[in-house]
N, C-alpha and C. Protein backbone atom coordinates (compact mmCIF):
# COMPACT_ATOMS: atom_id res chain seq x y z
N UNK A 1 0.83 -1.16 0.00
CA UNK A 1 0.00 0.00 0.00
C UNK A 1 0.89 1.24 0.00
N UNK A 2 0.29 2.07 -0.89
CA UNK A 2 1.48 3.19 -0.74
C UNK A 2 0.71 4.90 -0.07
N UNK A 3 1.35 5.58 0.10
CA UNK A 3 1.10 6.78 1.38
C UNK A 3 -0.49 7.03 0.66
N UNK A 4 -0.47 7.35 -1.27
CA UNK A 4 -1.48 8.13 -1.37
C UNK A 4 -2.95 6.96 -1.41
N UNK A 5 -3.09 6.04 -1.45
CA UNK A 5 -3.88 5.27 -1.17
C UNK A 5 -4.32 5.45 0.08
N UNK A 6 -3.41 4.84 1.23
CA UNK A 6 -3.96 6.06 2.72
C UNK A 6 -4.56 6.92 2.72
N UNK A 7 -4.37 7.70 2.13
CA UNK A 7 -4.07 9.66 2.18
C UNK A 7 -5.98 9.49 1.67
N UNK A 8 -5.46 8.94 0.36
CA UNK A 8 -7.14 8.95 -0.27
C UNK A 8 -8.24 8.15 0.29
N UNK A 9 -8.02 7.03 1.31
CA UNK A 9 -8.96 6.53 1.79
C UNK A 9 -9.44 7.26 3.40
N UNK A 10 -8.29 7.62 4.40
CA UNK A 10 -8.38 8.77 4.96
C UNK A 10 -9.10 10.13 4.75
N UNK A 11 -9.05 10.78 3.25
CA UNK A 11 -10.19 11.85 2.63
C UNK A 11 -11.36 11.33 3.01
N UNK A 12 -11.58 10.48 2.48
CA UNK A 12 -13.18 9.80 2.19
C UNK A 12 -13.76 9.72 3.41
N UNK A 13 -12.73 8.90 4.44
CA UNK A 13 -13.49 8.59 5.77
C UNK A 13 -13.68 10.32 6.49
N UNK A 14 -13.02 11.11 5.99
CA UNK A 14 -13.74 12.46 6.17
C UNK A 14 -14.41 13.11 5.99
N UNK A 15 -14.45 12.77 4.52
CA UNK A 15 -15.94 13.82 3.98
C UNK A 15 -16.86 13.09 4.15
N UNK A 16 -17.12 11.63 4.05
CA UNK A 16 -17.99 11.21 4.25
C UNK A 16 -18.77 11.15 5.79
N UNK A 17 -17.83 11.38 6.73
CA UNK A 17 -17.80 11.64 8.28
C UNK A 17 -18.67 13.67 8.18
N UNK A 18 -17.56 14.01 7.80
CA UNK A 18 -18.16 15.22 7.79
C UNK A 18 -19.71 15.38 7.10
N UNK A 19 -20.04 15.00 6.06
CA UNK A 19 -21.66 15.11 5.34
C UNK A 19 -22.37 14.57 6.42
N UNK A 20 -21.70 13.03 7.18
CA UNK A 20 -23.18 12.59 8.06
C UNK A 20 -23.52 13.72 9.33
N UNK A 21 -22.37 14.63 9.55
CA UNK A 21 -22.38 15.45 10.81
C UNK A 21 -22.80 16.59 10.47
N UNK A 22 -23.08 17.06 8.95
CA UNK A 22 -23.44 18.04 8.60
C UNK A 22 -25.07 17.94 8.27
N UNK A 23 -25.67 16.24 8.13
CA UNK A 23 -26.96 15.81 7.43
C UNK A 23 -27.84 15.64 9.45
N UNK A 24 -26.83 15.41 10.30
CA UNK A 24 -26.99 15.53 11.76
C UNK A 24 -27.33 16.91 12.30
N UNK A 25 -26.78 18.07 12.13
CA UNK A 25 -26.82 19.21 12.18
C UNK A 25 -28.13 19.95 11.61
N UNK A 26 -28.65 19.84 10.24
CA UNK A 26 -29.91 20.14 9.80
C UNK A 26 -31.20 19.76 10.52
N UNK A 27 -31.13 18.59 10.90
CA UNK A 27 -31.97 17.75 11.76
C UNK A 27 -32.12 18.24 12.76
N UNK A 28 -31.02 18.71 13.24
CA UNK A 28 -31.25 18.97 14.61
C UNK A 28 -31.81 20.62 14.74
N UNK A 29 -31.34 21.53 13.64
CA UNK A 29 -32.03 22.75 13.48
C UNK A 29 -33.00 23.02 13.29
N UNK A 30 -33.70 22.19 12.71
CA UNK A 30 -34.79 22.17 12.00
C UNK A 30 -35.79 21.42 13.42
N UNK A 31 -35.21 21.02 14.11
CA UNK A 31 -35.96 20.25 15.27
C UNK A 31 -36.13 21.47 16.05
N UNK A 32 -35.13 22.55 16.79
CA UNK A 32 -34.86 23.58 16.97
C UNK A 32 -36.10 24.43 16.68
N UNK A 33 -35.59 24.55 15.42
CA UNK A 33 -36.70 25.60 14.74
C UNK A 33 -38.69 25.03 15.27
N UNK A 34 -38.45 23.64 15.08
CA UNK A 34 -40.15 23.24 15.35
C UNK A 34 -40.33 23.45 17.21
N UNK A 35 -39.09 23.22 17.68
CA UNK A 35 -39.51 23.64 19.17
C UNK A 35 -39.90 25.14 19.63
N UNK A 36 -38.74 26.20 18.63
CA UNK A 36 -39.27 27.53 19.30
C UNK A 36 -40.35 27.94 19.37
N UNK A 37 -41.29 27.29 17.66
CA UNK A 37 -42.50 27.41 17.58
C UNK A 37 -43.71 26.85 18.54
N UNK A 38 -43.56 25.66 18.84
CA UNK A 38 -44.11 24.95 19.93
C UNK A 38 -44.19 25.88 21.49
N UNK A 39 -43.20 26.57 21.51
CA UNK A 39 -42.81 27.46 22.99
C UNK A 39 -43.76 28.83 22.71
N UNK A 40 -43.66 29.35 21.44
CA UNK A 40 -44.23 30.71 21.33
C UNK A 40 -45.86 30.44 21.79
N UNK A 41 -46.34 28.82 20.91
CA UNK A 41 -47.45 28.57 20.59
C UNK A 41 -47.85 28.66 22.27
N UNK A 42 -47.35 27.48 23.26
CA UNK A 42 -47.61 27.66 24.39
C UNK A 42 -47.86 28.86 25.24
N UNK A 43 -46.47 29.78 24.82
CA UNK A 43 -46.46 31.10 25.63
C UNK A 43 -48.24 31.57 25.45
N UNK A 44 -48.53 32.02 24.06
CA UNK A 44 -49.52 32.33 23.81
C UNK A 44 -50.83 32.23 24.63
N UNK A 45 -50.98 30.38 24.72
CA UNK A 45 -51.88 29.73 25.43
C UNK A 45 -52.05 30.11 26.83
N UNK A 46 -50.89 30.37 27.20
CA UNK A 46 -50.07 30.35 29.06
C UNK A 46 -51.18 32.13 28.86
N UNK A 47 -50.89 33.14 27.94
CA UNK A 47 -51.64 34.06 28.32
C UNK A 47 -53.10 34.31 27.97
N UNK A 48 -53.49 33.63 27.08
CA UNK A 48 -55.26 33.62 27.27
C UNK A 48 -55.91 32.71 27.96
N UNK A 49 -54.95 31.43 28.41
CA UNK A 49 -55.76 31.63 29.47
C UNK A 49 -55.69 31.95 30.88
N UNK A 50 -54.82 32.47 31.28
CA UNK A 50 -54.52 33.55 32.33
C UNK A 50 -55.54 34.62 32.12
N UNK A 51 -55.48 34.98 31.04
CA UNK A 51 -56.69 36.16 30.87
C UNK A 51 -58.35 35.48 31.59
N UNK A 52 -58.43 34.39 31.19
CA UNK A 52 -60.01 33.81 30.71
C UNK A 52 -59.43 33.37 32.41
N UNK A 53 -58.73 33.11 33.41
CA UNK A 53 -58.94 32.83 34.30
C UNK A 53 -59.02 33.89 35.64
N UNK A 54 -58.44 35.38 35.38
CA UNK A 54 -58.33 36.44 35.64
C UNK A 54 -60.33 36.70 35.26
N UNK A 55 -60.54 36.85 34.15
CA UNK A 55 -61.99 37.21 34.02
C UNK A 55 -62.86 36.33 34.85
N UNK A 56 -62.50 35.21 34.91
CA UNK A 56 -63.61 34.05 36.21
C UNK A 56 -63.45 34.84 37.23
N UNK A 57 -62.21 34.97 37.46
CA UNK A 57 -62.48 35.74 38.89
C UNK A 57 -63.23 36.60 39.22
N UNK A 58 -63.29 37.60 38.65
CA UNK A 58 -63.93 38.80 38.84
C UNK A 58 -65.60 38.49 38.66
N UNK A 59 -65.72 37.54 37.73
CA UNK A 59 -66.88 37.40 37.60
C UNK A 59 -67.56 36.46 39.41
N UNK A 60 -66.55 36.07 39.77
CA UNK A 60 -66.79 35.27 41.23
C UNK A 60 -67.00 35.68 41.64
N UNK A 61 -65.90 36.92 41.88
CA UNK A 61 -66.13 38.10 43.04
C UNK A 61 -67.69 38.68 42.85
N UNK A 62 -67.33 38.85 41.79
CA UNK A 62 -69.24 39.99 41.87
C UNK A 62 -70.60 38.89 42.26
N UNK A 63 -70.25 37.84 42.33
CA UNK A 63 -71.71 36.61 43.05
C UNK A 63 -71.23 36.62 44.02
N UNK A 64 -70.12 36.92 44.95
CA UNK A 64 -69.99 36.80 46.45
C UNK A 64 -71.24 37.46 47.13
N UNK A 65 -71.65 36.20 47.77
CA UNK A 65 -72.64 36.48 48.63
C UNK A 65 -71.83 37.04 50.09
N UNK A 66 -72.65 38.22 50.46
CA UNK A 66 -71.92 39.39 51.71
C UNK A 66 -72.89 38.54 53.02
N UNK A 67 -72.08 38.29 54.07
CA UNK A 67 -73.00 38.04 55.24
C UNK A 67 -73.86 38.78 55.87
N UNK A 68 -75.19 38.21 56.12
CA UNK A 68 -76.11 39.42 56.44
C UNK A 68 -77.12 39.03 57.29
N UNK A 69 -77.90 39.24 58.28
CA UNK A 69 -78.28 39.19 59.37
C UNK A 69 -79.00 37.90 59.42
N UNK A 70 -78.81 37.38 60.31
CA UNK A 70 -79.52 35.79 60.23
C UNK A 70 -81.23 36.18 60.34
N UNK A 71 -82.37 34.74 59.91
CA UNK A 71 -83.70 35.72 59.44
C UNK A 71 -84.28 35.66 60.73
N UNK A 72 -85.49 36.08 60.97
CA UNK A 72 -86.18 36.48 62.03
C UNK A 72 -86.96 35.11 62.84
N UNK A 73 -86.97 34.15 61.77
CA UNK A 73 -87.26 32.60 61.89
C UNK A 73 -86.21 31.88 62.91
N UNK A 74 -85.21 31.71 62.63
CA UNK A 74 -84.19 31.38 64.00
C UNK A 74 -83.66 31.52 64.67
N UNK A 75 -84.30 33.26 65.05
CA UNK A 75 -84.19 33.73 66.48
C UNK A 75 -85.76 33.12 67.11
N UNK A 76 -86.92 33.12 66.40
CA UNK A 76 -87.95 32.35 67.00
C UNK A 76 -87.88 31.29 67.72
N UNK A 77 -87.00 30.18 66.64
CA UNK A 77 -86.60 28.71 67.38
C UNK A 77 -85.56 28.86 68.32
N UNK A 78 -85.02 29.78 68.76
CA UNK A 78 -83.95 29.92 69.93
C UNK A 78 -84.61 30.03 71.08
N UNK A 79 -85.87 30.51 71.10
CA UNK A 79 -86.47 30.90 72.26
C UNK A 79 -87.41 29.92 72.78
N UNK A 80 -87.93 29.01 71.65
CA UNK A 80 -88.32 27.55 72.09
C UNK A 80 -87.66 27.10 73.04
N UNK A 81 -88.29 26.71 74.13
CA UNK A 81 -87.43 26.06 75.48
C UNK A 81 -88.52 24.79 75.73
N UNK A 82 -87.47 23.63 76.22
CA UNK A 82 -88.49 22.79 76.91
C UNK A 82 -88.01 22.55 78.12
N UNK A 83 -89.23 22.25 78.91
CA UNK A 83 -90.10 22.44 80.34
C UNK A 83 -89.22 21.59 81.22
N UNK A 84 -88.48 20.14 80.59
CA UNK A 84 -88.50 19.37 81.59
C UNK A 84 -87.66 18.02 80.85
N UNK A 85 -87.20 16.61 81.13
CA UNK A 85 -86.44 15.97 80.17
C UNK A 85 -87.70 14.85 80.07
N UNK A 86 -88.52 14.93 80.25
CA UNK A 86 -89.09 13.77 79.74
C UNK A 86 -89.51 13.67 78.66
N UNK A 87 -89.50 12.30 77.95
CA UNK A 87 -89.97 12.31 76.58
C UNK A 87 -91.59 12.83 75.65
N UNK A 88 -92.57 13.15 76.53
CA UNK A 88 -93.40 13.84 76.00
C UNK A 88 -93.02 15.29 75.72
N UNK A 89 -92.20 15.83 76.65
CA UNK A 89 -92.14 17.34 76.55
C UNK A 89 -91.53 17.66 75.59
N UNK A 90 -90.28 16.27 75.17
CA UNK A 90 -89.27 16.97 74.31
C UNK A 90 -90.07 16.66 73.15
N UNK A 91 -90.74 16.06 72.83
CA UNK A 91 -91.89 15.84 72.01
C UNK A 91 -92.47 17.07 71.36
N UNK A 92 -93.25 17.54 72.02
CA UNK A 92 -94.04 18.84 72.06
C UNK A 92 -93.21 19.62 71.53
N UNK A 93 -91.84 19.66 72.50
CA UNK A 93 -91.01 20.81 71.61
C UNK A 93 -90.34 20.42 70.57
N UNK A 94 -89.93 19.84 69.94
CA UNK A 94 -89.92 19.51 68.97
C UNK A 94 -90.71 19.31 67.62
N UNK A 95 -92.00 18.95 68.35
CA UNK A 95 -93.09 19.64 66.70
C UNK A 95 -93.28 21.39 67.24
N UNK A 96 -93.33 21.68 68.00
CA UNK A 96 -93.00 23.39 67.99
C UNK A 96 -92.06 23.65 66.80
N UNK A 97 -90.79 23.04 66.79
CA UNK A 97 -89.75 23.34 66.23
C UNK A 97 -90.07 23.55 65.03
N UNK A 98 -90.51 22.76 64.69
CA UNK A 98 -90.70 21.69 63.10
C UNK A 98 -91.91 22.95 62.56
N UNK A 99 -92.61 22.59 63.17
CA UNK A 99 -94.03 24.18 62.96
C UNK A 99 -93.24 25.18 62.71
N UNK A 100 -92.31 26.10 63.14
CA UNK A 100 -91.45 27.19 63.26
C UNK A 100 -90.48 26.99 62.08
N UNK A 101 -90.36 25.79 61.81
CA UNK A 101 -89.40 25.90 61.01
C UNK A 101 -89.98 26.03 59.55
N UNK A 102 -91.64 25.06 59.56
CA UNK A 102 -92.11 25.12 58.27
C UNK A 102 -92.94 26.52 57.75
N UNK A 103 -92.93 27.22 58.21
CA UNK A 103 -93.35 28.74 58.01
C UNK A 103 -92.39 29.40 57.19
């Protein structure tokens, strides 16, 4: 074998080394390129619906029910008292209750 036989099979295993690292490289840019798009697309998403979840809110807030005086019905049944522990009485008071309550 003589030097330029080397020399020339040495080329080859280069360029041909170099094209697969250069056919590696496109691939991978081009993969690149489909991810930034994928990220913008998300970003996008990440802000409408932040928006659309920002607008629920507000819309929540304004159905907040405000606490407001308990009704005039169960201060009535507070004042129901019974007489004594036996089971007729608690009886009695108890359809009192029930009466008071169905009004």
């Amino acid at each position: 074998m003589d030097i330029k036989s080397i020399l020339g099979g040495v080329c080859l295993v280069l360029v041909v080394s170099l094209g697969f690292i250069f056919w590696l490289y496109v691939g991978a840019k081009e993969e690149i390129a489909g991810l930034k798009k994928d990220l913008q697309l998300s970003k996008a998403n990440v802000v409408a619906l932040q928006e659309a979840i920002d607008k629920q809110n507000l819309a929540i807030k304004a159905l907040e029910v405000k606490a407001s005086k308990p009704p005039k019905e169960i201060e009535m049944i507070k004042e129901i008292k019974i007489k004594d522990s036996s089971c007729e009485s608690e009886l009695r008071g108890d359809k009192k209750r029930f009466k008071e309550m169905g009004r």
